[in-house]
PDB file of N, CA and C in Angstrom:
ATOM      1  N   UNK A   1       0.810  -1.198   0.000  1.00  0.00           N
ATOM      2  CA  UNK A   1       0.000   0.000   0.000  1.00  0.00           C
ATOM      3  C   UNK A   1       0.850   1.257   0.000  1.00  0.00           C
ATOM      4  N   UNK A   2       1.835   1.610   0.749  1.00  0.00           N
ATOM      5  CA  UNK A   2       2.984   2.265   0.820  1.00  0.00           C
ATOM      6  C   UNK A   2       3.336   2.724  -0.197  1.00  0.00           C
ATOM      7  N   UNK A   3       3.851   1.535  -1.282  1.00  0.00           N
ATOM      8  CA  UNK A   3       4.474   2.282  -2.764  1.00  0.00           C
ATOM      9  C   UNK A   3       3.183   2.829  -3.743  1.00  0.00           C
ATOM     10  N   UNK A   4       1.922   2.115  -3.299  1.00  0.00           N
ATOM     11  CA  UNK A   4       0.760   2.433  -4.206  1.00  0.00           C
ATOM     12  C   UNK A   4       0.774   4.380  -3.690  1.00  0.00           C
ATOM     13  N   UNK A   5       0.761   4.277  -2.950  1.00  0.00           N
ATOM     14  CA  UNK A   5       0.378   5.632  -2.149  1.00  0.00           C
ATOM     15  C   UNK A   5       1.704   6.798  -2.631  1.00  0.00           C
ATOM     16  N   UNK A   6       2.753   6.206  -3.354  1.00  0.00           N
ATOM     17  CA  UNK A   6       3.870   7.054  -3.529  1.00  0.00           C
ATOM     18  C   UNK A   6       4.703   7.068  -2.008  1.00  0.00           C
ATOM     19  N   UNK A   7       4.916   6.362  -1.473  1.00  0.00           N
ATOM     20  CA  UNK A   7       5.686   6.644  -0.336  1.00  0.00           C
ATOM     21  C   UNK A   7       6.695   5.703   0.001  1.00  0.00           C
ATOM     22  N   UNK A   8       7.875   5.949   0.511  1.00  0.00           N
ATOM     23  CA  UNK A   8       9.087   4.899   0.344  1.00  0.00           C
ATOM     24  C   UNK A   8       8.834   3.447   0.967  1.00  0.00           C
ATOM     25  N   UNK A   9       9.267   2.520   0.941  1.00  0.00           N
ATOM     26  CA  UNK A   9       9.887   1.477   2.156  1.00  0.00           C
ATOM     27  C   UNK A   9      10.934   1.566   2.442  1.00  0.00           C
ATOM     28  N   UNK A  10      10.849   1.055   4.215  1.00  0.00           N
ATOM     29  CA  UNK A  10      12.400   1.312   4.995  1.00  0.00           C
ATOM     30  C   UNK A  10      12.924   0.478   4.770  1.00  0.00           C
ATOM     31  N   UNK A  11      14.283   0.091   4.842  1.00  0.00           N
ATOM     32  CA  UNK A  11      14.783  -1.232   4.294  1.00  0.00           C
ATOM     33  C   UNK A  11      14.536  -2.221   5.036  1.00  0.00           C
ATOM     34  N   UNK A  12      13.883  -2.436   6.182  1.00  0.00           N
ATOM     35  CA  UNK A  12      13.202  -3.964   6.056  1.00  0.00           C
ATOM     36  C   UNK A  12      12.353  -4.096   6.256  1.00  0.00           C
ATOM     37  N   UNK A  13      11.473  -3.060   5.818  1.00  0.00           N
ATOM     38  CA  UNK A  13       9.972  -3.329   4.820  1.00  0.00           C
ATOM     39  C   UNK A  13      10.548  -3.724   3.350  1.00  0.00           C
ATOM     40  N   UNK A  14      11.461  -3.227   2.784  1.00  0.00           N
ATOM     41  CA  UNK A  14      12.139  -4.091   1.667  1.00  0.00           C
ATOM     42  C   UNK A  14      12.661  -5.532   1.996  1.00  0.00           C
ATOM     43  N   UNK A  15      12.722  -5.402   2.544  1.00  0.00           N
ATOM     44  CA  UNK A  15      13.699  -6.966   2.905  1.00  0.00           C
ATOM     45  C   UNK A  15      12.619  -7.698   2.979  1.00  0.00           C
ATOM     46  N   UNK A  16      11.294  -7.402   3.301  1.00  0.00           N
ATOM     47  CA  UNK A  16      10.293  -8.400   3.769  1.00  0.00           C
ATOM     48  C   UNK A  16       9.420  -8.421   2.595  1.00  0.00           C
ATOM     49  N   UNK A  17       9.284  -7.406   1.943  1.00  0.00           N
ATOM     50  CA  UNK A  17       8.639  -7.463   0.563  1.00  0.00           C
ATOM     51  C   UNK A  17       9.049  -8.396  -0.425  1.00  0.00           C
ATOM     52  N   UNK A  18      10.662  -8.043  -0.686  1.00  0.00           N
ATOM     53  CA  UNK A  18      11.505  -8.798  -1.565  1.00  0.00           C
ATOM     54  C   UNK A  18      11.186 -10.629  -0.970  1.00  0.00           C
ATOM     55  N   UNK A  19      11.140 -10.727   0.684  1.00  0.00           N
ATOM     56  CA  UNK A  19      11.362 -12.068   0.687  1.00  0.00           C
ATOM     57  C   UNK A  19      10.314 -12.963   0.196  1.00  0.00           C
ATOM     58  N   UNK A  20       9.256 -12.281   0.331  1.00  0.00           N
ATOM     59  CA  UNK A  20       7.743 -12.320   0.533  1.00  0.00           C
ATOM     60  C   UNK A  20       7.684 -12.524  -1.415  1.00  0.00           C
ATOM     61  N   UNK A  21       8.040 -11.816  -2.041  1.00  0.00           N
ATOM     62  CA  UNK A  21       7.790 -12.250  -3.616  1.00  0.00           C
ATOM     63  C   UNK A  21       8.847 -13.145  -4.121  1.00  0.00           C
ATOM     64  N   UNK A  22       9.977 -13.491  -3.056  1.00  0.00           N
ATOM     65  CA  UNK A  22      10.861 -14.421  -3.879  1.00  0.00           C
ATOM     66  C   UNK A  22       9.670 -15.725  -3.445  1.00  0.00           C
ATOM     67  N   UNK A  23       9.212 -15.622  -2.324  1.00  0.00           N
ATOM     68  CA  UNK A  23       8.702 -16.969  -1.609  1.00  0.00           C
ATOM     69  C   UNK A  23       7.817 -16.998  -3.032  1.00  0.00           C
ATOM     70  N   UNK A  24       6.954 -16.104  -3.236  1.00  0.00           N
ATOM     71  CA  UNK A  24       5.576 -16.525  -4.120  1.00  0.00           C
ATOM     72  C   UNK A  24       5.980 -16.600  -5.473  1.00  0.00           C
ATOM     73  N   UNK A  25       7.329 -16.244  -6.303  1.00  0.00           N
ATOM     74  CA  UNK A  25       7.569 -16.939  -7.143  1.00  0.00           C
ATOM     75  C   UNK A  25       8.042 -18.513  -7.278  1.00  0.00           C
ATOM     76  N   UNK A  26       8.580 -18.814  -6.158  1.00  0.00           N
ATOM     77  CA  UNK A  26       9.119 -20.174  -5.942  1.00  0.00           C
ATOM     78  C   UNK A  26       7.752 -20.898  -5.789  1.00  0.00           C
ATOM     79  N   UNK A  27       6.185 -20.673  -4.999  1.00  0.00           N
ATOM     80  CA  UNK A  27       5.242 -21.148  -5.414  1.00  0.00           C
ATOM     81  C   UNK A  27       4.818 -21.587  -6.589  1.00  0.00           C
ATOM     82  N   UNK A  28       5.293 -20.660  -7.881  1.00  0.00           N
ATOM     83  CA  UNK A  28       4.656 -20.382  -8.651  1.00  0.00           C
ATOM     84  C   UNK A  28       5.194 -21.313  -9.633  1.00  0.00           C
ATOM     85  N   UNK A  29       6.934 -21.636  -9.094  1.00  0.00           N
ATOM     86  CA  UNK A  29       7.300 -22.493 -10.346  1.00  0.00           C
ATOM     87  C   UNK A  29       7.372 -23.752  -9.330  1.00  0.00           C
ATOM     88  N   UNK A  30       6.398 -24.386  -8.408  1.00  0.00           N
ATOM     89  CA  UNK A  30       6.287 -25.479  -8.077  1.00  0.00           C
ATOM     90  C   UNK A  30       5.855 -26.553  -9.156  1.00  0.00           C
ATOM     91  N   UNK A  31       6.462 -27.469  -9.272  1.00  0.00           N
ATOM     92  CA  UNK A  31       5.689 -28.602 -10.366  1.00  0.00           C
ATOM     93  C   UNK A  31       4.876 -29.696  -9.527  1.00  0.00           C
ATOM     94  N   UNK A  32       3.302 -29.449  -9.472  1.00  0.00           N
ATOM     95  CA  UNK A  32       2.645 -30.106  -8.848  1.00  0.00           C
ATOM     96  C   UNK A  32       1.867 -31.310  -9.234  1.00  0.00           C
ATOM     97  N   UNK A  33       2.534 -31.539 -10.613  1.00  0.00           N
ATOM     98  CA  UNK A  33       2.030 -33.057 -11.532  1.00  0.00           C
ATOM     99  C   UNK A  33       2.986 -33.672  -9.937  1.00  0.00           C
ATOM    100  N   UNK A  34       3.805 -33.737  -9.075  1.00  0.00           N
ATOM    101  CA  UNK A  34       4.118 -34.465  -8.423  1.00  0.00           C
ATOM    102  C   UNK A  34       3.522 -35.194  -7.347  1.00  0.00           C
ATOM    103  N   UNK A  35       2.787 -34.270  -7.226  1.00  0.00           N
ATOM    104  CA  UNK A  35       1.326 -34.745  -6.054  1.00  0.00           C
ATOM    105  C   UNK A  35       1.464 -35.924  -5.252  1.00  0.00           C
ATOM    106  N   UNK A  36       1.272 -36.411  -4.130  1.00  0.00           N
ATOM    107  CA  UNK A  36       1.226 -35.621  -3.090  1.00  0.00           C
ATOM    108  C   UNK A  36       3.078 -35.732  -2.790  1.00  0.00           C
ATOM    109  N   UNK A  37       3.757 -35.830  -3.497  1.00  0.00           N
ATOM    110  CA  UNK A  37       5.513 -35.261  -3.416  1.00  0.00           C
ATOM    111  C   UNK A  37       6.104 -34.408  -3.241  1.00  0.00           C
ATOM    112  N   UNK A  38       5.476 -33.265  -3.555  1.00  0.00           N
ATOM    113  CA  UNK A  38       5.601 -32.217  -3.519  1.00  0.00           C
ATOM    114  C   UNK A  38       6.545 -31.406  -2.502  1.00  0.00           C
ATOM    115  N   UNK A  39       7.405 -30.720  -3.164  1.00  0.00           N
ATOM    116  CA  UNK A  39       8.784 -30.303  -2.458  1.00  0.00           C
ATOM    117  C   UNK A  39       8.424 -28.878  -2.254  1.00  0.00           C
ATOM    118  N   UNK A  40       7.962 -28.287  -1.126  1.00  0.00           N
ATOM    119  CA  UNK A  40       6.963 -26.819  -0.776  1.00  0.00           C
ATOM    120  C   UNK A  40       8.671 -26.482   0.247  1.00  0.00           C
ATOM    121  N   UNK A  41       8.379 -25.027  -0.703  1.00  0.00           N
ATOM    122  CA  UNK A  41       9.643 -24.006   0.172  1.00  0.00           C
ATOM    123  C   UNK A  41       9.111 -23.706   1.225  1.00  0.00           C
ATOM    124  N   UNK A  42      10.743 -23.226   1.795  1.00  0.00           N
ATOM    125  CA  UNK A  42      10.405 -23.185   3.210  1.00  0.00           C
ATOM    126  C   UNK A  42       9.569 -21.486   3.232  1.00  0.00           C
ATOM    127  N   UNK A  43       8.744 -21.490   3.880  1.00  0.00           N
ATOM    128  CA  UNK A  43       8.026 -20.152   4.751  1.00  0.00           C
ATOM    129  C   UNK A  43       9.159 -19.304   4.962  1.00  0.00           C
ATOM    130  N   UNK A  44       9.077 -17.924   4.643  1.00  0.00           N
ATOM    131  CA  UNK A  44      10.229 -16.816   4.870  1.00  0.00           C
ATOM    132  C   UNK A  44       9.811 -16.049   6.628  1.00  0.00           C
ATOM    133  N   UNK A  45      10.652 -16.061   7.283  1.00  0.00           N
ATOM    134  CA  UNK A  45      10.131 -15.689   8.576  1.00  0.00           C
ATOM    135  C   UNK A  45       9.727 -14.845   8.854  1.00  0.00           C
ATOM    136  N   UNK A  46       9.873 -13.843   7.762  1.00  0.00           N
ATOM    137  CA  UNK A  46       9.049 -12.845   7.958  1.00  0.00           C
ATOM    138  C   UNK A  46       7.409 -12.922   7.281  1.00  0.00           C
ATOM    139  N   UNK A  47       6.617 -14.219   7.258  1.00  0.00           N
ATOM    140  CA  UNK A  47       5.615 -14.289   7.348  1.00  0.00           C
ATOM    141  C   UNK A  47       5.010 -14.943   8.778  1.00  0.00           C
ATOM    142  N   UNK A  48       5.963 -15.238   9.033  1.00  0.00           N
ATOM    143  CA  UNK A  48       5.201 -16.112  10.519  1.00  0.00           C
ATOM    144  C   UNK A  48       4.796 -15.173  11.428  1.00  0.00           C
TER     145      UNK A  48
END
């Protein structure tokens, strides 16, 4: 909401952003024809 609004992030509101979209690209290139095998990244701690 921050950058929508024009306004900076502090750097670890960056750090948590960045970790936060590396996590959801690594979702994204999950290959889930493996079912139920499935090799799920680890949670970035800054979601817990």
């Amino acid at each position: 909401l921050k950058l929508r609004a024009g306004r900076s992030l502090t750097p670890e509101e960056t750090a948590k952003l960045n970790a936060v979209l590396d996590y959801i690209d690594e979702l994204n290139a999950l290959d889930i024809s493996t079912e139920p095998e499935i090799s799920w990244p680890e949670t970035p701690p800054e979601m817990e």
